[in-house]
N, C-alpha and C. Protein backbone atom coordinates (compact mmCIF):
# COMPACT_ATOMS: atom_id res chain seq x y z
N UNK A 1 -0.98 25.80 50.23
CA UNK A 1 -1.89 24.67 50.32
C UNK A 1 -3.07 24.85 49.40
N UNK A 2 -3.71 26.21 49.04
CA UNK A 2 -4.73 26.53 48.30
C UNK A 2 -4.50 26.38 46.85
N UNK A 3 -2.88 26.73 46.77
CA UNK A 3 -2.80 26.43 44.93
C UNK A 3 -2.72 24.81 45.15
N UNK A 4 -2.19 24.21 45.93
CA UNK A 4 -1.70 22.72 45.80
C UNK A 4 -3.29 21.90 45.36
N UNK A 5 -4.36 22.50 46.13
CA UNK A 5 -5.13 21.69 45.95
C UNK A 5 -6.18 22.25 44.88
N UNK A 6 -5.80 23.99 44.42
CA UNK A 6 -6.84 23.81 43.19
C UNK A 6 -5.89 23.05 41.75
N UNK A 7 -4.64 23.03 42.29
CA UNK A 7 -4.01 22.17 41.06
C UNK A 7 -4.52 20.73 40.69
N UNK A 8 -5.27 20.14 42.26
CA UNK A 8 -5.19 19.09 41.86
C UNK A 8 -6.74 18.70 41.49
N UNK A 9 -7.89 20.06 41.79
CA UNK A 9 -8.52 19.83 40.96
C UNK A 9 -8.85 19.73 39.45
N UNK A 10 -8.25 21.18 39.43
CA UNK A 10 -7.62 21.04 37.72
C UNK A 10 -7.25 19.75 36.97
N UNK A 11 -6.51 19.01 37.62
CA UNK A 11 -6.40 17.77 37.07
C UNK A 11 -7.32 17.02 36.68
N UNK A 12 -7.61 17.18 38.03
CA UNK A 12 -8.74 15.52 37.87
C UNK A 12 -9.84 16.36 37.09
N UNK A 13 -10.62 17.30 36.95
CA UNK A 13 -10.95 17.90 36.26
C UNK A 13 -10.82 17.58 34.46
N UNK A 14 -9.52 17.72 34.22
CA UNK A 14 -9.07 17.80 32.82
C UNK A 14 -9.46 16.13 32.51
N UNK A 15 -8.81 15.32 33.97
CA UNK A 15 -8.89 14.22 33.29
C UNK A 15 -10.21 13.39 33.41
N UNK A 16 -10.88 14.32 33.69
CA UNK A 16 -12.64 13.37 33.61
C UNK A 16 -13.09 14.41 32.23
N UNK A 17 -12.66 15.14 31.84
CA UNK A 17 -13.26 15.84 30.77
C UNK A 17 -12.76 14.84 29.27
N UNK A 18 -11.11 14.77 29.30
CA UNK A 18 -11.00 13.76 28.49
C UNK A 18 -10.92 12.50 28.51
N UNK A 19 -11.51 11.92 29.55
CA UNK A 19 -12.30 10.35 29.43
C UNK A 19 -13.88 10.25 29.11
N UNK A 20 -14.35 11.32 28.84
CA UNK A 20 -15.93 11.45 28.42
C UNK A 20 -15.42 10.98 26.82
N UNK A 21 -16.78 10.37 26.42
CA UNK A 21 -16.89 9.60 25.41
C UNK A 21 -17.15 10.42 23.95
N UNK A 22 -16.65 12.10 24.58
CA UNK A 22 -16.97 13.12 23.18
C UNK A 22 -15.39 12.44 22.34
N UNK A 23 -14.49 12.01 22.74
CA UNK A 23 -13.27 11.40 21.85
C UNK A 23 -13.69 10.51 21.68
N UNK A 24 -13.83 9.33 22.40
CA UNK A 24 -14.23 7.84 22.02
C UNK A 24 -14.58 7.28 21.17
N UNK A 25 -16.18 7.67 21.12
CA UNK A 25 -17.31 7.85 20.75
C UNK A 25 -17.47 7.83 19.21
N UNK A 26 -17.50 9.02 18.74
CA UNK A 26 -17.49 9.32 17.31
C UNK A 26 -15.98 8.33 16.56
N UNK A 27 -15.00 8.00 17.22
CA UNK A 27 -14.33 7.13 15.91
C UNK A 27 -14.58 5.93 16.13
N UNK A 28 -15.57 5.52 17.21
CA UNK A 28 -16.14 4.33 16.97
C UNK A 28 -17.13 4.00 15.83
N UNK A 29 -17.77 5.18 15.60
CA UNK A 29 -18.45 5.70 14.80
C UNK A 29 -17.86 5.62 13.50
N UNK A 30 -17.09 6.34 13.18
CA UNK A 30 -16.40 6.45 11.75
C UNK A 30 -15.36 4.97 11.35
N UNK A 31 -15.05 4.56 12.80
CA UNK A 31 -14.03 2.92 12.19
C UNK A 31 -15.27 2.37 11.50
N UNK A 32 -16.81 2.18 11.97
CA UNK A 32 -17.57 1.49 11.48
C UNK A 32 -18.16 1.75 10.46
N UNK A 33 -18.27 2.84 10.00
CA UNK A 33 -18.38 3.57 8.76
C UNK A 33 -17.39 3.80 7.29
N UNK A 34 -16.40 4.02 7.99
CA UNK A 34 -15.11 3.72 7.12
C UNK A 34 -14.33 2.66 6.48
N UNK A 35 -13.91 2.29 5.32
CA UNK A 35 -13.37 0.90 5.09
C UNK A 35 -12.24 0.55 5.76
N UNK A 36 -11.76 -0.17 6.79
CA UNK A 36 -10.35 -0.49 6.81
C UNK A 36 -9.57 -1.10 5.76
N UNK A 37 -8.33 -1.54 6.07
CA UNK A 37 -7.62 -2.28 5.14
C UNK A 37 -8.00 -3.46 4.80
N UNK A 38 -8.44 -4.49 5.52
CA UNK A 38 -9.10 -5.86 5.22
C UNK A 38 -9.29 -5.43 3.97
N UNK A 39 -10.88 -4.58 4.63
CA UNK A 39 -12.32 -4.70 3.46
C UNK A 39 -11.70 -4.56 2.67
N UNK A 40 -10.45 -3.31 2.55
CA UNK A 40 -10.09 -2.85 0.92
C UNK A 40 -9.42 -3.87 0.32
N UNK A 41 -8.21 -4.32 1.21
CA UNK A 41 -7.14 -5.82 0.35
C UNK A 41 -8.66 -6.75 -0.31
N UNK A 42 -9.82 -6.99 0.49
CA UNK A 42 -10.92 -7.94 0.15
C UNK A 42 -11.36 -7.43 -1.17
N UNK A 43 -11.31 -6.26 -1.21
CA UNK A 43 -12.41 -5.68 -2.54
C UNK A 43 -11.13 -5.91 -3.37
N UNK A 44 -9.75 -5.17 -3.37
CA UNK A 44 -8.86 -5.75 -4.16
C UNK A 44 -8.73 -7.68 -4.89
N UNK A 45 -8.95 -8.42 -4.23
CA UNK A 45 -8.79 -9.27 -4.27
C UNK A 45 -9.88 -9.89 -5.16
N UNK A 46 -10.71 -9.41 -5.08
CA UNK A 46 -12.43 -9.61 -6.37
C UNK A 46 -11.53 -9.06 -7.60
N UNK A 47 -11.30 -8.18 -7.64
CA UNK A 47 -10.36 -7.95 -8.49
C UNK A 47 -9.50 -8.36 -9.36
N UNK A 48 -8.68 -8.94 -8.70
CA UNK A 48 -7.48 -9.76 -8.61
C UNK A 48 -8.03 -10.97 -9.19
N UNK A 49 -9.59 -11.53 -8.75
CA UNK A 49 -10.00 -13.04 -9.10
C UNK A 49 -10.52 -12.57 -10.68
N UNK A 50 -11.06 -11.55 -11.48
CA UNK A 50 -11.62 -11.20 -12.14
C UNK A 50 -10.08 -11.59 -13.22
N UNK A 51 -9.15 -10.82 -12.82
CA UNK A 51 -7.48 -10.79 -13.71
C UNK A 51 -7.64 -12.72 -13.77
N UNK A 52 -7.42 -13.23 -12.47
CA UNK A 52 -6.81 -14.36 -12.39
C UNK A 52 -7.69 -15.50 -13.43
N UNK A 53 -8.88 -15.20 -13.19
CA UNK A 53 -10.15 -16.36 -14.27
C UNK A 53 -9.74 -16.37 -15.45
N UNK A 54 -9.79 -14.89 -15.95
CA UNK A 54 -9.24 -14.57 -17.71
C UNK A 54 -7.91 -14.42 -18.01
N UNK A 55 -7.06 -15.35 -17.17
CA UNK A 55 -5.71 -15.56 -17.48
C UNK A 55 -4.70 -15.11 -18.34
N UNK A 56 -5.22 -13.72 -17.97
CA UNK A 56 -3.97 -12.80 -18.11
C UNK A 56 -2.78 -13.03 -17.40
N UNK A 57 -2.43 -13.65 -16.12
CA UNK A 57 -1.40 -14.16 -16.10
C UNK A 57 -1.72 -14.81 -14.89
N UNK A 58 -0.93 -16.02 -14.62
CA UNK A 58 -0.49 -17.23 -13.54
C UNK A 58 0.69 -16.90 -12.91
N UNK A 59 0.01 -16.98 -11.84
CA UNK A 59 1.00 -17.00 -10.11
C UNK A 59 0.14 -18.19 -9.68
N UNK A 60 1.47 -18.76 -8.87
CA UNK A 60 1.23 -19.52 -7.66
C UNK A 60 0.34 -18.84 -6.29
N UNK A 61 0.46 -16.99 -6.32
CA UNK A 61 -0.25 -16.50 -5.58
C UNK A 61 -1.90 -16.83 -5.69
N UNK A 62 -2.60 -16.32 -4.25
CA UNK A 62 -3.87 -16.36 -4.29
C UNK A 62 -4.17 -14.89 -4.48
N UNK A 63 -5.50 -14.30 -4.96
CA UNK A 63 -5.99 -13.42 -4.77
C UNK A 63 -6.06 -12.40 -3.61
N UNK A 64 -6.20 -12.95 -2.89
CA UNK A 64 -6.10 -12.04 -1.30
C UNK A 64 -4.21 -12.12 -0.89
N UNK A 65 -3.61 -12.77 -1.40
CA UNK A 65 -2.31 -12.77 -1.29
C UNK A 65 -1.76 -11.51 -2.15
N UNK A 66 -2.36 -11.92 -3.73
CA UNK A 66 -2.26 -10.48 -4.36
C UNK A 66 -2.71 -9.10 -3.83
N UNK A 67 -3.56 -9.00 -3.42
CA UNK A 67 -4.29 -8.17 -2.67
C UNK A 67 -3.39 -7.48 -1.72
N UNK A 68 -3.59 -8.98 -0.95
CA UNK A 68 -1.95 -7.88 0.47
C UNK A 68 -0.44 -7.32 -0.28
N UNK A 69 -0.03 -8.23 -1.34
CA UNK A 69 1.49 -7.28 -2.25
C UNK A 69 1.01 -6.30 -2.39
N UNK A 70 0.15 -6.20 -2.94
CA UNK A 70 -0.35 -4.37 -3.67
C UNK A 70 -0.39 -3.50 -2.75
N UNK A 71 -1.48 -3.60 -1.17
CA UNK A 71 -1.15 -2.94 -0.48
C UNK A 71 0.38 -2.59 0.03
N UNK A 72 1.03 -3.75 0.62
CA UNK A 72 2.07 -3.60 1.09
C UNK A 72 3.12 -2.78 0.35
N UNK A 73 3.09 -3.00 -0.93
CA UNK A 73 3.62 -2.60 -1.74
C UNK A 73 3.69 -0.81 -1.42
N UNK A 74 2.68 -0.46 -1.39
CA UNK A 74 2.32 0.89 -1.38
C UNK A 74 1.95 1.46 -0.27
N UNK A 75 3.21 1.10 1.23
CA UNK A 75 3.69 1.51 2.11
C UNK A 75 4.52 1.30 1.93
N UNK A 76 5.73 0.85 1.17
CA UNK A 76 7.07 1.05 0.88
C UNK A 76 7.70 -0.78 1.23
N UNK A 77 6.94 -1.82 1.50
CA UNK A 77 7.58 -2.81 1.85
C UNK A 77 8.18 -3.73 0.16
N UNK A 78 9.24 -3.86 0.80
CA UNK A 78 9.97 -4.62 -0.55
C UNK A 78 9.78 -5.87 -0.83
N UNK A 79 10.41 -6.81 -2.02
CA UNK A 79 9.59 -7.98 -2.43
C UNK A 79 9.59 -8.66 -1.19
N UNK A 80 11.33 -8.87 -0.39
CA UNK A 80 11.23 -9.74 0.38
C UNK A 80 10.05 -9.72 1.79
N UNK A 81 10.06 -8.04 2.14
CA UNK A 81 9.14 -8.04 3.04
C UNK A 81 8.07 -8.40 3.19
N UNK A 82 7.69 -8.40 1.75
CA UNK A 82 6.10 -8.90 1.20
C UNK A 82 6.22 -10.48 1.27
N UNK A 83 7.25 -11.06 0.60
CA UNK A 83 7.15 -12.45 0.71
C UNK A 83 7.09 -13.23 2.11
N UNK A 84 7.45 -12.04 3.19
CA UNK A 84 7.56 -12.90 4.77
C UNK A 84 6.74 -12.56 5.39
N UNK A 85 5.69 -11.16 4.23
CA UNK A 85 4.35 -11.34 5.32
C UNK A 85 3.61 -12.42 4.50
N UNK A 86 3.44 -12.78 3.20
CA UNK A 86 2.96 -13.60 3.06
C UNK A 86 2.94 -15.17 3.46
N UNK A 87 4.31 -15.14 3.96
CA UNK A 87 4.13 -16.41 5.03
C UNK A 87 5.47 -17.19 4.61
N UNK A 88 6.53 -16.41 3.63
CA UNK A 88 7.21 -17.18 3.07
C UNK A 88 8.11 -16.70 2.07
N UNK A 89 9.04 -16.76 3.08
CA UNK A 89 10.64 -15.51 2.52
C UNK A 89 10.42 -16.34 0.82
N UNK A 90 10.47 -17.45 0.82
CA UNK A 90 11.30 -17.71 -0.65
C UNK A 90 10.13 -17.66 -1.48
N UNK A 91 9.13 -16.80 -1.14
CA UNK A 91 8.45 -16.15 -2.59
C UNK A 91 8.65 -14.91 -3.06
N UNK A 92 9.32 -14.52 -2.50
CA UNK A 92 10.34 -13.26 -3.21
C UNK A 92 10.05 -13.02 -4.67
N UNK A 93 10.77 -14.05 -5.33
CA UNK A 93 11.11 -14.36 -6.81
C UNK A 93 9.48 -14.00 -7.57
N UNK A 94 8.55 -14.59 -6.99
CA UNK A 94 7.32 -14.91 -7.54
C UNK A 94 6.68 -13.43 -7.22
N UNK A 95 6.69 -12.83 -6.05
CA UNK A 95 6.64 -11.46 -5.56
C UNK A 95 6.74 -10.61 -6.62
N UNK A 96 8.29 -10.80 -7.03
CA UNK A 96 8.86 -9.57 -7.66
C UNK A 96 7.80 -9.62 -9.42
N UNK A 97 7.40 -10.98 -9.66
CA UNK A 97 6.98 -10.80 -10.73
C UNK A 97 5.67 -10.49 -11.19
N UNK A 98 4.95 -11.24 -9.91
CA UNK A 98 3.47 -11.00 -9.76
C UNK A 98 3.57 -8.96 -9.94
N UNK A 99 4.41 -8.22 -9.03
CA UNK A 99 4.57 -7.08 -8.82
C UNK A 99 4.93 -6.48 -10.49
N UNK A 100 5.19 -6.55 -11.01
CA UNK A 100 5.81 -6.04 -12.24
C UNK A 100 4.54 -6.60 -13.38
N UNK A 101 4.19 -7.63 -13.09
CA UNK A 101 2.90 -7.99 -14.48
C UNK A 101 1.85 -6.88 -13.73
N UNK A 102 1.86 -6.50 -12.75
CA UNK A 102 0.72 -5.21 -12.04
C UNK A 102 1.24 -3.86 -12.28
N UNK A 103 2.26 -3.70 -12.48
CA UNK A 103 3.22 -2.05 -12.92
C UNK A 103 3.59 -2.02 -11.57
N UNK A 104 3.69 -2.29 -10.80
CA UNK A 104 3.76 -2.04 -9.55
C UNK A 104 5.91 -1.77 -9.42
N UNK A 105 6.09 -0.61 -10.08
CA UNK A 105 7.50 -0.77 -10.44
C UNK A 105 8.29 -0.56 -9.75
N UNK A 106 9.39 -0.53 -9.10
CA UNK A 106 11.12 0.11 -8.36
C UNK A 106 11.68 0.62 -9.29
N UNK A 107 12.35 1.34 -9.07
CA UNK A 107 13.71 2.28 -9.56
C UNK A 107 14.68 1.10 -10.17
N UNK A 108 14.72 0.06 -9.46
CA UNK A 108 16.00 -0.80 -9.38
C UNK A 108 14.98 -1.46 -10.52
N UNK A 109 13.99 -1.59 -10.45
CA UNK A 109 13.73 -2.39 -11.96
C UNK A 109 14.04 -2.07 -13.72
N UNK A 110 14.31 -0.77 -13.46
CA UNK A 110 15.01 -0.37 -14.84
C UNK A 110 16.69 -0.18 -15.04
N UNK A 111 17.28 -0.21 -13.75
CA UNK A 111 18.49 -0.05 -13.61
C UNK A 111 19.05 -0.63 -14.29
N UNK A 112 19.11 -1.06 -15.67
CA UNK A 112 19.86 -1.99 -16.58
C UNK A 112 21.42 -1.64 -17.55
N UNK A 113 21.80 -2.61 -17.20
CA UNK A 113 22.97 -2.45 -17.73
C UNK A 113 23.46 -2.61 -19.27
N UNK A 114 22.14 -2.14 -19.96
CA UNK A 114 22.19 -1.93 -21.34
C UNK A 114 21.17 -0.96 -21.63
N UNK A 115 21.31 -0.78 -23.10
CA UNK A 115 20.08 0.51 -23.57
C UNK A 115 19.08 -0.17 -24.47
N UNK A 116 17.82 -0.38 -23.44
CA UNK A 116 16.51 -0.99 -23.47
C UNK A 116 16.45 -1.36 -25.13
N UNK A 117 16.55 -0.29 -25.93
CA UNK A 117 16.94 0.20 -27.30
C UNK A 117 17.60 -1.10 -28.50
N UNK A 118 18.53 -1.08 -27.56
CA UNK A 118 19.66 -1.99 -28.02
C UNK A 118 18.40 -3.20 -27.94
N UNK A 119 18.47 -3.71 -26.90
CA UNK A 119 17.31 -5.40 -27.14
C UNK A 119 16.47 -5.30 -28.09
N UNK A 120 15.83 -4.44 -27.92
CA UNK A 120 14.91 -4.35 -28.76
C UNK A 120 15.21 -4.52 -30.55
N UNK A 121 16.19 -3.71 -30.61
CA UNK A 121 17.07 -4.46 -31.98
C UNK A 121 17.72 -5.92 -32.06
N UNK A 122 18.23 -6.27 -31.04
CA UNK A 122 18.91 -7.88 -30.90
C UNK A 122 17.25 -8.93 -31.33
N UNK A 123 16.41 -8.32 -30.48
CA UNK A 123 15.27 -9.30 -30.44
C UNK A 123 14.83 -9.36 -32.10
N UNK A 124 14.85 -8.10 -32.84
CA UNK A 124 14.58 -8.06 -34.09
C UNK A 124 15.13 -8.87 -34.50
N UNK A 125 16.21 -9.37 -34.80
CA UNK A 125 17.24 -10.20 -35.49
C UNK A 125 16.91 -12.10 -35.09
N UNK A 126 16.23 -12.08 -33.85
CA UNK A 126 15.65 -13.51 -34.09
C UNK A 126 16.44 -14.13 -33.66
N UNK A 127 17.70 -13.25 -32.88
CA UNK A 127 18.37 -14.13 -31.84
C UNK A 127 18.11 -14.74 -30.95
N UNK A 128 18.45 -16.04 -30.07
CA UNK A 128 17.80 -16.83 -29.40
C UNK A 128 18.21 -15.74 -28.06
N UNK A 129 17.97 -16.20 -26.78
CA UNK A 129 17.75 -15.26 -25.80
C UNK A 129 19.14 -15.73 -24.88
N UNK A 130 20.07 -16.62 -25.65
CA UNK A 130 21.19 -16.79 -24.97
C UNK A 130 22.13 -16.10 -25.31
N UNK A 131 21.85 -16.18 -26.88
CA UNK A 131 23.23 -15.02 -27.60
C UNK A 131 22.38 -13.32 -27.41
N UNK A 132 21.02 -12.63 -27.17
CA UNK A 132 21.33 -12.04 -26.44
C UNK A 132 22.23 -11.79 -25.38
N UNK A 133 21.38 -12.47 -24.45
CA UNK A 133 22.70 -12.33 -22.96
C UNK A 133 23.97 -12.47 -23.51
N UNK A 134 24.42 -13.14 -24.09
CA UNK A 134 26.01 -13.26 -24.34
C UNK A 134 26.26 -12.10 -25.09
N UNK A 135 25.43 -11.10 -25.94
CA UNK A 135 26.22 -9.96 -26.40
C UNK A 135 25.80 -8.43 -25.35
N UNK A 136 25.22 -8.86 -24.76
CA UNK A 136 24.78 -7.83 -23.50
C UNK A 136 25.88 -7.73 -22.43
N UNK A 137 26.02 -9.14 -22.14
CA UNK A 137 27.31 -9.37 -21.40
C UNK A 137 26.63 -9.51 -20.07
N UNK A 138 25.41 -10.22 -19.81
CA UNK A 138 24.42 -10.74 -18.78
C UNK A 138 23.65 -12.38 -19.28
N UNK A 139 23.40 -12.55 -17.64
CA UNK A 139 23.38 -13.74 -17.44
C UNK A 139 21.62 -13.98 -18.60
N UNK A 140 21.46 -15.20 -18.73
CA UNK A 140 19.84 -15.34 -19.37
C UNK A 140 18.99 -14.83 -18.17
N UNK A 141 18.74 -15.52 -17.18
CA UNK A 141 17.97 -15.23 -16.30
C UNK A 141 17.99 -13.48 -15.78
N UNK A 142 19.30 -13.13 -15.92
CA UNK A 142 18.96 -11.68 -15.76
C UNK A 142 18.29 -11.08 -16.92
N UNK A 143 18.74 -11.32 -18.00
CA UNK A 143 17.80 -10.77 -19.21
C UNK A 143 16.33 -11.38 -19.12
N UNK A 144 15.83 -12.21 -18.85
CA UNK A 144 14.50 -12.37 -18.87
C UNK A 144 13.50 -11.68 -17.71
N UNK A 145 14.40 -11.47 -16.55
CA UNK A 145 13.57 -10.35 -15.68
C UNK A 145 13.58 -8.95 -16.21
N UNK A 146 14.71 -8.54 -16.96
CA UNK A 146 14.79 -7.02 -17.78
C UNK A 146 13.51 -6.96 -18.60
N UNK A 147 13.81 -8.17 -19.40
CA UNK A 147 12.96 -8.11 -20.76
C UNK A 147 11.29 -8.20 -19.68
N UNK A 148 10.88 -8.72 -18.77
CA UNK A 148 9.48 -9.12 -18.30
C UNK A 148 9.49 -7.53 -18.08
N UNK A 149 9.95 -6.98 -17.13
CA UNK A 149 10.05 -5.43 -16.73
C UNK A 149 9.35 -4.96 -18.07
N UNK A 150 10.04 -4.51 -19.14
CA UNK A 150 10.01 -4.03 -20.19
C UNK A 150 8.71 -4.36 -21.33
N UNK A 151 8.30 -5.65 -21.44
CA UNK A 151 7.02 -6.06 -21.41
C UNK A 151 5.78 -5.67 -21.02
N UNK A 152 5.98 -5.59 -19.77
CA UNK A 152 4.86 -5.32 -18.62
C UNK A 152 4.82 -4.13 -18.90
N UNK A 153 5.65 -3.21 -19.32
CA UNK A 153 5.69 -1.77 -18.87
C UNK A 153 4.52 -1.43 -20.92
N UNK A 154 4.49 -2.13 -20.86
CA UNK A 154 4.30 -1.41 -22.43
C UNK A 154 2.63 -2.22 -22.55
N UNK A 155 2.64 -3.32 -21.90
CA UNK A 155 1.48 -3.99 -22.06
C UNK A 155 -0.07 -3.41 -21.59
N UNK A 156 -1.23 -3.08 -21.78
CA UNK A 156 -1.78 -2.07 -21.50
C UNK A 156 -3.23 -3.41 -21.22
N UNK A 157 -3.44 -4.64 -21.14
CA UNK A 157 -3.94 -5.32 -20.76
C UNK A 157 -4.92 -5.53 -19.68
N UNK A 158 -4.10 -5.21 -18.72
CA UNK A 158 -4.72 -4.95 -17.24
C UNK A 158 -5.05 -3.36 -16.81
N UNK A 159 -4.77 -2.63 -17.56
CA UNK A 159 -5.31 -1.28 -17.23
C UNK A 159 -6.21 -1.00 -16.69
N UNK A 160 -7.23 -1.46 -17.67
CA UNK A 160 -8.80 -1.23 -16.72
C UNK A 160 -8.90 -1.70 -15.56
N UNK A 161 -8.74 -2.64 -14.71
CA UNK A 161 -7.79 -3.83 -13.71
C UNK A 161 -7.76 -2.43 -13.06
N UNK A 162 -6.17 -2.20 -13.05
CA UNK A 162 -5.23 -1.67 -12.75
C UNK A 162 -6.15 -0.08 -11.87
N UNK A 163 -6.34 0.26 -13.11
CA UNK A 163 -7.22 1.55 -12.66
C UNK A 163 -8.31 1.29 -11.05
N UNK A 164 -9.26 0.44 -11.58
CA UNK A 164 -9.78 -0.19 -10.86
C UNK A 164 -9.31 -0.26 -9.46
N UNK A 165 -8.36 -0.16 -9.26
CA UNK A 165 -7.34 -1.01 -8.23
C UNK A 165 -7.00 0.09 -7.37
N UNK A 166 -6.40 1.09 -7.98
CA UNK A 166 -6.27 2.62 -7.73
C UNK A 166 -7.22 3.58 -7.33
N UNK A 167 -8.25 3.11 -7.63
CA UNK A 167 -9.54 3.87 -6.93
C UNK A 167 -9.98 3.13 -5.79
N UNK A 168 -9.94 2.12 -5.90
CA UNK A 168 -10.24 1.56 -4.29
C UNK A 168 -8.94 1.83 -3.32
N UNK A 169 -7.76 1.98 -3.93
CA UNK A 169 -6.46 2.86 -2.73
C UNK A 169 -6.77 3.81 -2.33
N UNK A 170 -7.18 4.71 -3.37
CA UNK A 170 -7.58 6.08 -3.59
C UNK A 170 -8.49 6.38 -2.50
N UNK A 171 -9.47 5.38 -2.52
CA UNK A 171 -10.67 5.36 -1.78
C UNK A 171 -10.14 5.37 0.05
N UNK A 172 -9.32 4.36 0.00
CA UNK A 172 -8.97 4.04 1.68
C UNK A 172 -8.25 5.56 1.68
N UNK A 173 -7.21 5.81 0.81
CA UNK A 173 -6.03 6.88 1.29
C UNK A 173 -7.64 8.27 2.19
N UNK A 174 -8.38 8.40 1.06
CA UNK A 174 -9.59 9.52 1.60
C UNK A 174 -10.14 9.12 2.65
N UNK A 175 -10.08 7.82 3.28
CA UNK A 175 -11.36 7.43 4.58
C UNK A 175 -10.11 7.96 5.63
N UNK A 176 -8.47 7.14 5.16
CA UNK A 176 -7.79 7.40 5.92
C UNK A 176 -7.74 9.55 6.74
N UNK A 177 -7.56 9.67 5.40
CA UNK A 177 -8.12 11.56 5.93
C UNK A 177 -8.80 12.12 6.43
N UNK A 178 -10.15 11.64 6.23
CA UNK A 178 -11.94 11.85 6.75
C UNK A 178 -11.64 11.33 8.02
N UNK A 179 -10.52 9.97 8.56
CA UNK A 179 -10.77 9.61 9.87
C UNK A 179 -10.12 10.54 10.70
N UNK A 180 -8.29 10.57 10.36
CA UNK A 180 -7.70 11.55 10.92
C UNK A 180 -8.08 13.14 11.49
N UNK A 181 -8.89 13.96 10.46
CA UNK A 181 -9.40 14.97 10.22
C UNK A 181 -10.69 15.09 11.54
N UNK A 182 -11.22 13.98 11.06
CA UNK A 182 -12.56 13.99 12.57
C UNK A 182 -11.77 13.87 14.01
N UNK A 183 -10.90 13.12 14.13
CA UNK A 183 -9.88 12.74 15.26
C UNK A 183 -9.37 14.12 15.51
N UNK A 184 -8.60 14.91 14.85
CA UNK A 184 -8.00 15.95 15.04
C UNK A 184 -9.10 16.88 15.66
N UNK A 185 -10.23 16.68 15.11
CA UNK A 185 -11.47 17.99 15.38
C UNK A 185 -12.14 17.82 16.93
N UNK A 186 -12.06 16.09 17.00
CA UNK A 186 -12.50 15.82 18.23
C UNK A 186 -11.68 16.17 19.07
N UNK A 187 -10.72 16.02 19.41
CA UNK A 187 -9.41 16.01 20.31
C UNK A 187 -9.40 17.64 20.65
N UNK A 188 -9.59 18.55 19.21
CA UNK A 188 -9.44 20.15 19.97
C UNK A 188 -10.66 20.31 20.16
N UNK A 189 -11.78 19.92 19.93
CA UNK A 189 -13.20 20.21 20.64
C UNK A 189 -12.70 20.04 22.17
N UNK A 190 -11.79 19.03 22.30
CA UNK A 190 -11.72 18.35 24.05
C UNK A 190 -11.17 19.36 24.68
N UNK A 191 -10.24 19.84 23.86
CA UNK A 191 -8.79 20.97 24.55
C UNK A 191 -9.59 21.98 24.66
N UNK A 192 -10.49 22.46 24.00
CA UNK A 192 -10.84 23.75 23.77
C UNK A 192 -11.85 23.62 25.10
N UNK A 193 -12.68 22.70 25.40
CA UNK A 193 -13.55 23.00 26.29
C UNK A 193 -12.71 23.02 27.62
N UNK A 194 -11.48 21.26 27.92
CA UNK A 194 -11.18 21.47 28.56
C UNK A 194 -10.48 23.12 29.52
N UNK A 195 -9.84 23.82 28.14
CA UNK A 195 -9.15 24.78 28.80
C UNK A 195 -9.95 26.33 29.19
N UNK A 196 -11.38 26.45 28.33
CA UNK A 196 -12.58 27.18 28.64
C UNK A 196 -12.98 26.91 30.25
N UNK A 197 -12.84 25.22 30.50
CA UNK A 197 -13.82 25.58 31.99
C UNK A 197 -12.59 25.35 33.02
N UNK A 198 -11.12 25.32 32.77
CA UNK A 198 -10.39 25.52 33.30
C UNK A 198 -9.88 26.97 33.56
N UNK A 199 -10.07 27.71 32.54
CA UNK A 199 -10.06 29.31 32.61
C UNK A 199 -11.14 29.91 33.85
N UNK A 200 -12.23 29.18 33.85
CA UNK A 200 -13.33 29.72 34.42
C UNK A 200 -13.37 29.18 35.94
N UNK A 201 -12.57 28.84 36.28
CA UNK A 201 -11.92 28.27 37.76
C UNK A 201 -10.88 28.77 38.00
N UNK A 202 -10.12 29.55 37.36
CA UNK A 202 -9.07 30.45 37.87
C UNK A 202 -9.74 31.93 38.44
């Protein structure tokens, strides 16, 4: 009966130690201190309006739309996923391109079924972009997403942009660490005391 009931102080014990506001507390503290994702897609998106004014290139997208691809982008979601958080599977198409005039590249975007090399000589010659495709042995429309790929990749335009863009990721990926890191510290501050004044009751 004597262990039954210092067990069950122990408990309740542990569990009034970690409902004190030493966890709570401080990442209320640091969420408010720290940028979330909004702010950052938001600061992206100033950004994005800066590209969009000096018409470096036209999308049907908005700025804060751009904003959310980029993020999304860089948790692993694909065009389509991006197009259905943006509100609308069949912007895919527009997705994939907005994504590629940003470098924002896939594996599957170079996967081509010719040697980059080769176009680049056909294009010399001042062939129209049908008898390309017809000596590639691809459709036009597939050659003009190759060739945009290939474009984009060489175009150095939006760099400063671009860079830009990467330091404010850069920026969240570090708050994201600084938050985790305090969380982790708080949580064994908790364990550590909890199991100190639990030691000291045995």
């Amino acid at each position: 009966m004597a262990t039954s009931t210092k067990q069950k102080d122990l408990l309740k014990l542990f569990a009034d130690i970690t409902n004190k506001t030493k966890i709570v507390e401080p990442m209320k503290k640091i969420h408010g201190t720290l940028r979330d994702q909004d702010a950052v897609e938001r600061e992206i998106a100033l950004i994005m309006r800066e590209i969009l004014d000096r018409g470096y290139f036209k999308t049907k997208l908005e700025p804060i739309q751009l904003a959310r691809l980029i993020s999304l982008y860089h948790v692993g979601k694909n065009d389509t996923e991006i197009a259905r958080s943006l509100g609308d599977e069949k912007l895919s198409k527009t997705v994939a391109r907005a994504r590629v005039r940003l470098k924002l590249f896939r594996d599957l975007d170079f996967k081509m079924p010719f040697d980059p090399a080769n176009l680049d000589d056909l294009i010399a010659q001042d062939l129209t972009m049908k008898d390309i495709s017809e000596r590639l042995g691809i459709s036009p429309s597939t050659l003009r997403e190759y060739r945009h790929v290939l474009d984009e990749q060489k175009d150095t335009t939006l760099d400063p942009y671009l860079e830009r863009i990467r330091d404010v990721m850069e920026d969240r990926d570090l708050s994201e660490q600084m938050t985790l890191g305090v969380t982790r510290d708080s949580l064994g501050d908790s364990i550590d005391i909890s199991e100190a004044e639990m030691i000291d009751l045995s």
